[in-house]
Protein backbone atom coordinates (compact mmCIF):
# COMPACT_ATOMS: atom_id res chain seq x y z
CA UNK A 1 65.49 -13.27 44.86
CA UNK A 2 65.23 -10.50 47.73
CA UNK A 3 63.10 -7.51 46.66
CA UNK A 4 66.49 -5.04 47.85
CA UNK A 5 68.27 -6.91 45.30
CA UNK A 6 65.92 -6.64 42.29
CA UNK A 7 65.58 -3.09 42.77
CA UNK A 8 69.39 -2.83 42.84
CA UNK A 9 69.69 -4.41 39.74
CA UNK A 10 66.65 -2.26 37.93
CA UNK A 11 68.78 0.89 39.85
CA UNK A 12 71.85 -0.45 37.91
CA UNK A 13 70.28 -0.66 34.40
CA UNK A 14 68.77 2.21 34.49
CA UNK A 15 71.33 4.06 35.64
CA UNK A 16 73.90 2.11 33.03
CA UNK A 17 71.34 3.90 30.20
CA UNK A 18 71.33 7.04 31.14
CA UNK A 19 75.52 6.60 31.28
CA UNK A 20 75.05 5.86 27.89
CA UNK A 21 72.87 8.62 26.98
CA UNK A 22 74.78 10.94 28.35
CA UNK A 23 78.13 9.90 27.06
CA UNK A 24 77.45 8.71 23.39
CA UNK A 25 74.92 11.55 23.05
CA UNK A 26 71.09 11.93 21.70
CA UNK A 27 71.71 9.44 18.28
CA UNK A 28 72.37 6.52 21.07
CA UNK A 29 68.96 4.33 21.27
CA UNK A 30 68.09 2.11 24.15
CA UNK A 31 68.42 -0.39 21.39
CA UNK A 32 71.91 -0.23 20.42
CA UNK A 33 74.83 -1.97 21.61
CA UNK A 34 77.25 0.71 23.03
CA UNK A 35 80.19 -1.02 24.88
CA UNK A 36 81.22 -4.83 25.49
CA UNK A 37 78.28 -6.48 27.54
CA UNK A 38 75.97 -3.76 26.32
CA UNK A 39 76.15 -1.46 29.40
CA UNK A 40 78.37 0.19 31.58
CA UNK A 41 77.71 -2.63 34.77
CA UNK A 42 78.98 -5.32 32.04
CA UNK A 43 75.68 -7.06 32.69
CA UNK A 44 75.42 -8.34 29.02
CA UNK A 45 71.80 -8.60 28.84
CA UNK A 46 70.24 -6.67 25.62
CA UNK A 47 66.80 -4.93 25.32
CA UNK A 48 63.68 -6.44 23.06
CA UNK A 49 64.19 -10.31 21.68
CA UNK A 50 65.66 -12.44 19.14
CA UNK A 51 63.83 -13.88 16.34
CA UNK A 52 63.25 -17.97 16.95
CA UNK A 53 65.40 -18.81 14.35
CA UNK A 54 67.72 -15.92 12.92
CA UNK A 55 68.67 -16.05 9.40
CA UNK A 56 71.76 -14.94 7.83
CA UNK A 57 71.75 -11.59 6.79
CA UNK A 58 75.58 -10.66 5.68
CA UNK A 59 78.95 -10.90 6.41
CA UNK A 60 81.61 -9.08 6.15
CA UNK A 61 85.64 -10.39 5.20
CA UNK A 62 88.53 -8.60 7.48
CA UNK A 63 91.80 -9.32 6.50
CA UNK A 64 92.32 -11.56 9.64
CA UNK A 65 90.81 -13.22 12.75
CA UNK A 66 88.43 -10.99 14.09
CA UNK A 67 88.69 -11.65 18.42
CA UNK A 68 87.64 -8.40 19.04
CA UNK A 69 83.80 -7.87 19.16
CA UNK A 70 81.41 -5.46 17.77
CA UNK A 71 79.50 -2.16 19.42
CA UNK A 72 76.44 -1.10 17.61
CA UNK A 73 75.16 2.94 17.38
CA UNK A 74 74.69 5.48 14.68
CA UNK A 75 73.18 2.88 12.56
CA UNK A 76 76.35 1.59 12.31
CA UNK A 77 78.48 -1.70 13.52
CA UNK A 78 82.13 -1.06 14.83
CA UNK A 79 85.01 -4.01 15.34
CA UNK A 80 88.19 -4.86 15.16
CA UNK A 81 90.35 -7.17 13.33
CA UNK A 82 93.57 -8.93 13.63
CA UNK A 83 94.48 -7.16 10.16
CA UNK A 84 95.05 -4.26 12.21
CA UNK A 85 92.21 -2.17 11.36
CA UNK A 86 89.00 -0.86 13.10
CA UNK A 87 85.75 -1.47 10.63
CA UNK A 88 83.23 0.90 10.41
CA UNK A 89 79.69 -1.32 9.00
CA UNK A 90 76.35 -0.12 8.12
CA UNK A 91 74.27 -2.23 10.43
CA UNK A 92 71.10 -2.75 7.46
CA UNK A 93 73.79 -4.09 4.90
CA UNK A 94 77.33 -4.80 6.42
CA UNK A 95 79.01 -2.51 3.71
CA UNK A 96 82.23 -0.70 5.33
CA UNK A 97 81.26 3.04 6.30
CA UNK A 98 85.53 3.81 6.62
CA UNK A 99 88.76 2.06 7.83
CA UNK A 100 90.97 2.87 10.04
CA UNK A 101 94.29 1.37 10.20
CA UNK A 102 96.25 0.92 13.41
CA UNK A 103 99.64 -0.28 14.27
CA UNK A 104 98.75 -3.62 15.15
CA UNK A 105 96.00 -6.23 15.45
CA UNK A 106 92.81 -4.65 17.60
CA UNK A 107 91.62 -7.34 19.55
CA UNK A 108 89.60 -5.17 22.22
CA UNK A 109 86.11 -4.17 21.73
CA UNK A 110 85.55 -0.43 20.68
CA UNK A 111 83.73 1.68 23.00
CA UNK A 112 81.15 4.32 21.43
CA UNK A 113 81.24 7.29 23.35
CA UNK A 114 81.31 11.16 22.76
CA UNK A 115 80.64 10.87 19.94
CA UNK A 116 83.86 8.44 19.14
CA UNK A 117 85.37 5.43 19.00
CA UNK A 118 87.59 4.61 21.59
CA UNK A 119 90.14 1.10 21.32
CA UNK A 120 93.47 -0.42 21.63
CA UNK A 121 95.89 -2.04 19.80
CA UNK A 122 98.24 -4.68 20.83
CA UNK A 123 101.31 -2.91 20.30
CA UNK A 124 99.29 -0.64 23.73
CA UNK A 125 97.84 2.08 21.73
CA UNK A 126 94.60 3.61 23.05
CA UNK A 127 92.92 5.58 19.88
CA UNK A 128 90.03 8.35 19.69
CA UNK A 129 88.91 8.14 16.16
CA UNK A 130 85.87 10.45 15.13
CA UNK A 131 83.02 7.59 14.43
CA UNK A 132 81.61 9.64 11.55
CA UNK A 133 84.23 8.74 9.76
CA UNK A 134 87.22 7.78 11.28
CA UNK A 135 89.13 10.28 11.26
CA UNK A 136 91.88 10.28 14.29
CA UNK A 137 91.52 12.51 17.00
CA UNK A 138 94.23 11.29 19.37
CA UNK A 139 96.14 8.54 20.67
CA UNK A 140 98.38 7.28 23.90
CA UNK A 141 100.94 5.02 23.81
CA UNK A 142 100.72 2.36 27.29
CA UNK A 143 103.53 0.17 27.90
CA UNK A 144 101.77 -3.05 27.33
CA UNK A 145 99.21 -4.46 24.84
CA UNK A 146 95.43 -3.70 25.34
CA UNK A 147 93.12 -6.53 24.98
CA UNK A 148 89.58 -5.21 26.69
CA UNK A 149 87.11 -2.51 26.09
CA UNK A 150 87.37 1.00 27.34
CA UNK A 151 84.20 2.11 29.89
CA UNK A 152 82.81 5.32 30.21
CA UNK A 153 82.07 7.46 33.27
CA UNK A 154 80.38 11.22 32.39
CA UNK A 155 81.84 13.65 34.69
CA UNK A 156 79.60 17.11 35.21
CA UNK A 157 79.14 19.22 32.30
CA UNK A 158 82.39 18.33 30.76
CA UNK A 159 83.24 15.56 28.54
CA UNK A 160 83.08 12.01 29.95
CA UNK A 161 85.75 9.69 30.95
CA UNK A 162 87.20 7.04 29.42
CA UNK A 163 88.56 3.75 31.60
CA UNK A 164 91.03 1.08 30.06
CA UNK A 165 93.37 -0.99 31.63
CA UNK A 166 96.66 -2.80 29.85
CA UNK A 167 99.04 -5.61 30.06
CA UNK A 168 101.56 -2.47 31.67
CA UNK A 169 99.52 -2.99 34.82
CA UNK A 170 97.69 0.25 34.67
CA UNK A 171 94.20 1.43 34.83
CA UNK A 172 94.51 5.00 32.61
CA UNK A 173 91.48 7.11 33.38
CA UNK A 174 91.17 9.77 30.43
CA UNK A 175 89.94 13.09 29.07
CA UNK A 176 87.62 12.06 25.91
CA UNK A 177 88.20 14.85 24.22
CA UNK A 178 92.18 15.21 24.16
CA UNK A 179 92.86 12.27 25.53
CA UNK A 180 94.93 13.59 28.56
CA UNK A 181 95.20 11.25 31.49
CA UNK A 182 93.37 12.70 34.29
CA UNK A 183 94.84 9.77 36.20
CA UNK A 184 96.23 6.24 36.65
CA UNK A 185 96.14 3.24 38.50
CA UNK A 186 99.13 0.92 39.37
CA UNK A 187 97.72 -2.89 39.34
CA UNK A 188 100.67 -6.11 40.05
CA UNK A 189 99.96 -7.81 36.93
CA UNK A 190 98.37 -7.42 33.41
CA UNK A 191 94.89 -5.87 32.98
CA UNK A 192 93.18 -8.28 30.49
CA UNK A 193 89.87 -7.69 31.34
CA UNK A 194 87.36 -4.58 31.19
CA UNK A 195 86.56 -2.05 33.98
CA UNK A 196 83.15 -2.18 35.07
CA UNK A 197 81.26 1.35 36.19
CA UNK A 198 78.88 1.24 38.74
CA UNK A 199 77.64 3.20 41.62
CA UNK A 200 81.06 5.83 41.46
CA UNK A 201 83.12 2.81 41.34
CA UNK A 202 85.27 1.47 38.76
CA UNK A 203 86.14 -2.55 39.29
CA UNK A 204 88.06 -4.35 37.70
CA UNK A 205 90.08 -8.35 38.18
CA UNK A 206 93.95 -8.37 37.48
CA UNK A 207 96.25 -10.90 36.75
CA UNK A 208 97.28 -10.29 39.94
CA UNK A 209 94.46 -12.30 41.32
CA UNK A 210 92.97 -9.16 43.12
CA UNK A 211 89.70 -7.29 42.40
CA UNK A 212 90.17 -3.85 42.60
CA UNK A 213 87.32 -1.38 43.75
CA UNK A 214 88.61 2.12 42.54
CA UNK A 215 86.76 6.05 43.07
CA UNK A 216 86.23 6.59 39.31
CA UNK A 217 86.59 10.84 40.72
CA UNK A 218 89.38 10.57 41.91
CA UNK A 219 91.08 6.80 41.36
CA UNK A 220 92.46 6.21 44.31
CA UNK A 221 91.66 2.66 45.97
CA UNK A 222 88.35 1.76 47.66
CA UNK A 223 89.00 -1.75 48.48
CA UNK A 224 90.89 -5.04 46.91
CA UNK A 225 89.94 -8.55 47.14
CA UNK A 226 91.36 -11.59 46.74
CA UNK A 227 90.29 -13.84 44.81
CA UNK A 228 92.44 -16.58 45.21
CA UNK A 229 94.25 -16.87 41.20
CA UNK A 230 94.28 -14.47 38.16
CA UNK A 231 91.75 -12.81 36.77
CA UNK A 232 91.20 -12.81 32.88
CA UNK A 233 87.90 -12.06 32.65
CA UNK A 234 85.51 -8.85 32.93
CA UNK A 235 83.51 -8.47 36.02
CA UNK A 236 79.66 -7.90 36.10
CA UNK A 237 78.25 -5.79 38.62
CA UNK A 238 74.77 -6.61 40.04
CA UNK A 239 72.96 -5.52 43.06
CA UNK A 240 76.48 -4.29 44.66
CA UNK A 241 78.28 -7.44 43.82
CA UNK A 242 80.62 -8.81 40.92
CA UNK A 243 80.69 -12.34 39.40
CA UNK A 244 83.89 -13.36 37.73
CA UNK A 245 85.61 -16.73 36.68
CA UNK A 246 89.44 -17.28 37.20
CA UNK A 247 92.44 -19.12 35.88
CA UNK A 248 91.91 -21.37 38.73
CA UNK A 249 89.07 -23.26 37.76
CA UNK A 250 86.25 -21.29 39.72
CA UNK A 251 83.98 -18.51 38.94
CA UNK A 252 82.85 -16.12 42.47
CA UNK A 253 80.38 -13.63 43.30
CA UNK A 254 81.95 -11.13 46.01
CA UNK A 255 80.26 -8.68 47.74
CA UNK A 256 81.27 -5.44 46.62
CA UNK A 257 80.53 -3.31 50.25
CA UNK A 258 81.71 -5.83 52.74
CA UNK A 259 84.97 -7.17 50.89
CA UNK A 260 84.10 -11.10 50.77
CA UNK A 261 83.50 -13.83 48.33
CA UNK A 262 80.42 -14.82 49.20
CA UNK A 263 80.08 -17.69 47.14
CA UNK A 264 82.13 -20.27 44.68
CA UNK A 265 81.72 -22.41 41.69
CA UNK A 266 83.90 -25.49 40.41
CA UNK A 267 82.63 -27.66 38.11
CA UNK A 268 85.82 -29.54 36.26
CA UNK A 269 89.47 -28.33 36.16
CA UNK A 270 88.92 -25.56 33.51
CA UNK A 271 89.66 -21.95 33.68
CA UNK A 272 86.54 -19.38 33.24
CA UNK A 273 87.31 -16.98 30.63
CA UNK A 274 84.44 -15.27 29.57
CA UNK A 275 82.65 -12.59 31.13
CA UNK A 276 79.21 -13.54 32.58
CA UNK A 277 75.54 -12.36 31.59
CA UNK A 278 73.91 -11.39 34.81
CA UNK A 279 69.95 -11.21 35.33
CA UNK A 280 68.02 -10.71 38.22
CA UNK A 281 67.99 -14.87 38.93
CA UNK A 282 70.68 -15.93 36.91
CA UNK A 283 74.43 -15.94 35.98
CA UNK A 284 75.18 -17.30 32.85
CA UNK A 285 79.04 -18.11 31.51
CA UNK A 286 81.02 -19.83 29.33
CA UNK A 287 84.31 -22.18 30.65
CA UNK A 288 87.17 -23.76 28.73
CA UNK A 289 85.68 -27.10 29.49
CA UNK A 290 83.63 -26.81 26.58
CA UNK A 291 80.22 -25.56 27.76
CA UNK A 292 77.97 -22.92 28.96
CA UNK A 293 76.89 -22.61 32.72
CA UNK A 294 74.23 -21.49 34.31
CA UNK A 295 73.91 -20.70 37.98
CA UNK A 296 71.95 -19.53 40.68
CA UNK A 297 72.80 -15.93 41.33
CA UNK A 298 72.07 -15.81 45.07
CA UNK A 299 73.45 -18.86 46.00
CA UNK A 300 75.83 -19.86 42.88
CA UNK A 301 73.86 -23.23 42.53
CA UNK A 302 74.42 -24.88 39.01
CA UNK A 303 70.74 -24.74 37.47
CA UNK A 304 72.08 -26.49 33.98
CA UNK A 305 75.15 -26.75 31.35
CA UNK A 306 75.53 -26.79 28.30
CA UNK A 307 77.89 -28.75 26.63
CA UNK A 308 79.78 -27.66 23.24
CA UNK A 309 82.20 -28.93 20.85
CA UNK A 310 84.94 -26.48 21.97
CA UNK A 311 86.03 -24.12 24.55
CA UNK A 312 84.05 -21.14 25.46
CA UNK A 313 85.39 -18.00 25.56
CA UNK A 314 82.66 -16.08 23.68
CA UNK A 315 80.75 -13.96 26.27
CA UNK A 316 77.13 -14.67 26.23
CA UNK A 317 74.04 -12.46 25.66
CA UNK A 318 70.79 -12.71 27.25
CA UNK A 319 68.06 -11.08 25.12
CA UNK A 320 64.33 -11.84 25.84
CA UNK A 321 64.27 -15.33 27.52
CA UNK A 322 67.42 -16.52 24.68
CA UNK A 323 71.28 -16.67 25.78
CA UNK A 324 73.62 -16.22 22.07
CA UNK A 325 77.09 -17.06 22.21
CA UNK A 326 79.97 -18.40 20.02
CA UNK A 327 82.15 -21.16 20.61
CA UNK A 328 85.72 -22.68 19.54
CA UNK A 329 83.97 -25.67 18.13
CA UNK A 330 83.00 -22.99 15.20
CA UNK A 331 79.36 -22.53 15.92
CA UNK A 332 77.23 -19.90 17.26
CA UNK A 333 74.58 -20.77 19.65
CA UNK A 334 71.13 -19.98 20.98
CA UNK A 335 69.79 -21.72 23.89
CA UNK A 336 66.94 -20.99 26.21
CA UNK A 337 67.93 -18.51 29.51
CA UNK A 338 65.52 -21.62 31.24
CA UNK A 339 66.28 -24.83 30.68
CA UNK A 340 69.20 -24.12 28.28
CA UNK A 341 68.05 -26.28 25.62
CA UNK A 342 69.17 -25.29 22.82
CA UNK A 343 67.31 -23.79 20.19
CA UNK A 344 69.58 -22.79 16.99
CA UNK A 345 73.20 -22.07 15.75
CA UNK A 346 74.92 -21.52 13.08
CA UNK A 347 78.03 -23.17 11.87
CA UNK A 348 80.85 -20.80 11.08
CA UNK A 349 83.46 -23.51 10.90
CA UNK A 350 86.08 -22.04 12.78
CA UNK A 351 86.56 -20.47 16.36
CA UNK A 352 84.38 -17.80 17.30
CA UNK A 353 86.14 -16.15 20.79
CA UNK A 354 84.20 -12.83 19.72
CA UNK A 355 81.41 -12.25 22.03
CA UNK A 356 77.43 -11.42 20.12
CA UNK A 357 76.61 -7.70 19.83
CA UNK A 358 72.35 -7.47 20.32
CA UNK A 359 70.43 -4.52 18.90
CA UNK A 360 67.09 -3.80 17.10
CA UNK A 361 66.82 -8.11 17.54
CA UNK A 362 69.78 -8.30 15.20
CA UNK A 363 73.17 -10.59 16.02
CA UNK A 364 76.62 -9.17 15.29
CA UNK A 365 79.63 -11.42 16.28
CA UNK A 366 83.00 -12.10 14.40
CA UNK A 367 85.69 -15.72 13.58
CA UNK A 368 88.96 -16.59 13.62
CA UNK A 369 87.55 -16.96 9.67
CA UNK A 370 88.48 -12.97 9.53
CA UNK A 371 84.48 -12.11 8.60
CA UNK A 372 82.02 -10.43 10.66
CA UNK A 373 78.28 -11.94 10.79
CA UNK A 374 74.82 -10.33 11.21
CA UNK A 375 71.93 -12.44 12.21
CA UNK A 376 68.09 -11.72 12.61
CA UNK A 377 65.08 -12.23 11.14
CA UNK A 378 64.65 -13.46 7.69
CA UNK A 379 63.92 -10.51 4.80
């Protein structure tokens, strides 16, 4: 690992907290759990550790599959269901804080941020509900379903703004506060996966099998690279580069400033739907071959797999040396960010597609069972 590109990486974390800080305001915590993959960058790697074997602590029932995972601040847990309602948890009990009920199933993560909750529906509503208590503030109506989380960018002394893409091919860049589009982006396919913030750029894979590299000021186009097939997944950015999987059975790192893929990894003829976990050595992601990869981040060098029961579309987490994840085999896993040997899970018994939520050493992750479940040390 090149000293330039460790410091890159530190410059990217740090600067993904301070995002966070200054969007979500002084109740966020460097432990909670924000925005899908924990940071702005999309990095999924979570501050502190997890206990060696976490116990149980509750669960909550939805009133249908929960795909859509959970963002952690204000003491409390936020997530979707397919019952068409965003939950509002207390994160020391799992009791619901308030409801809100949408016009369709919420499979996209929420995205804590001025002080709200940002998410959309499947019927392409993006909402603004007041996370105190979930009150509506306002709401936009896209031509296509919304699937991913919203990002964040703060902009001067004004309120931040808030990226989301949908399955209308558009990348809608927001006001927060009234939820007037400050601009948008035309993609030539569905936007499934999340927009990634880094460095004054937002990026972002289409189904169009392009990654686009967009000014988050002003949105207008920086770059585009192909990537060969469609994109499903959310990018991570590291050390000016993103790593992504695609339909067509490979996952890439490109470089970011020069435009290129600079490397490529097929293992079996499987798609690579989940997002990646990105450290300073490693890339870690799951594939629908049934199994969890690990690879060499400079090189893209396979340093182990592990194999599960079902696919993997459950986007892992690293926290202190441990990877979490779910799987469609039913289980949740723990397995080391080393050797990947595994060293717990969980059976839930049906799919898990939701990907782990990591704060204050606790797990939050939801099933096609409809219930939400927290994990950490036993009580």
């Amino acid at each position: 690992m090149q000293l330039a590109d460790r410091r890159a990486l530190v410059a990217v974390l740090r600067g993904s907290f301070i995002l966070m800080m200054c969007c979500w305001g002084a109740s966020v915590r460097a432990a909670d759990w924000p925005i899908f993959r924990g940071n702005p960058a999309l990095t999924g790697v979570a501050t502190g550790a997890l206990p060696a074997k976490p116990a149980l602590l509750w669960t909550f029932k939805t009133g249908g599959p929960v795909k859509s995972s959970a963002v952690i601040g204000g003491g409390k847990v936020f997530i979707g269901s397919n019952d068409g309602q965003v939950h509002a948890l207390e994160f020391d009990s799992g009791r619901e804080a308030w409801a809100f009920k949408a016009g369709s199933a919420v499979q996209a993560p929420p995205l804590l941020a001025n002080h709200s909750v940002f998410v959309g529906s499947a019927d392409g509503i993006f909402y603004a509900l007041d996370a105190s208590n979930g009150r509506q503030l306002w709401k936009y109506a896209t031509d296509g379903k919304i699937l991913a989380s919203a990002n964040a960018v703060p902009f001067g002394d004004g309120p931040p703004r808030i990226l989301v893409g949908s399955y209308d091919f558009k990348l809608y860049c927001f006001n927060a506060t009234n939820g007037v589009p400050i601009w948008t982006y035309e993609t030539g396919n569905y936007i499934n996966g999340s927009c990634a913030v880094a460095g004054g750029r937002a990026i972002f894979g289409g189904c169009d099998a392009l990654v686009h590299v967009l000014d988050v000021a002003t949105g207008e186009k920086v770059k585009e690279i192909d990537a060969g097939a469609y994109i499903a997944a959310s990018a991570a950015l590291a050390g000016n580069r993103a790593f992504f999987g695609h339909y067509d059975n490979e996952f890439l790192c490109v470089d970011l400033n020069e435009g290129k893929v600079l490397w490529r990894y097929h293992d079996l003829d499987f798609p690579y739907m989940s997002a990646a976990a990105v450290t300073d050595e490693r890339v870690i992601f799951g594939g629908h071959d049934k199994a969890l990869h690990c690879v060499d981040r400079a090189t893209g060098k396979s340093l182990w797999k592990f194999p599960t029961g079902g696919k993997v579309e459950s986007s892992p987490v690293v926290a202190g040396g441990k990877i979490v994840f779910g799987s469609d085999d039913g289980f949740v896993y723990m397995v080391s960010l080393q050797e990947g040997k595994q060293l717990w899970s969980y059976e839930i018994g049906q799919a898990v597609a939701s990907s782990p939520a990591v704060a204050d050493e606790k797990i939050v992750i939801g099933s096609d069972d409809g219930s939400v479940y927290c994990f950490g040390a036993k009580i």
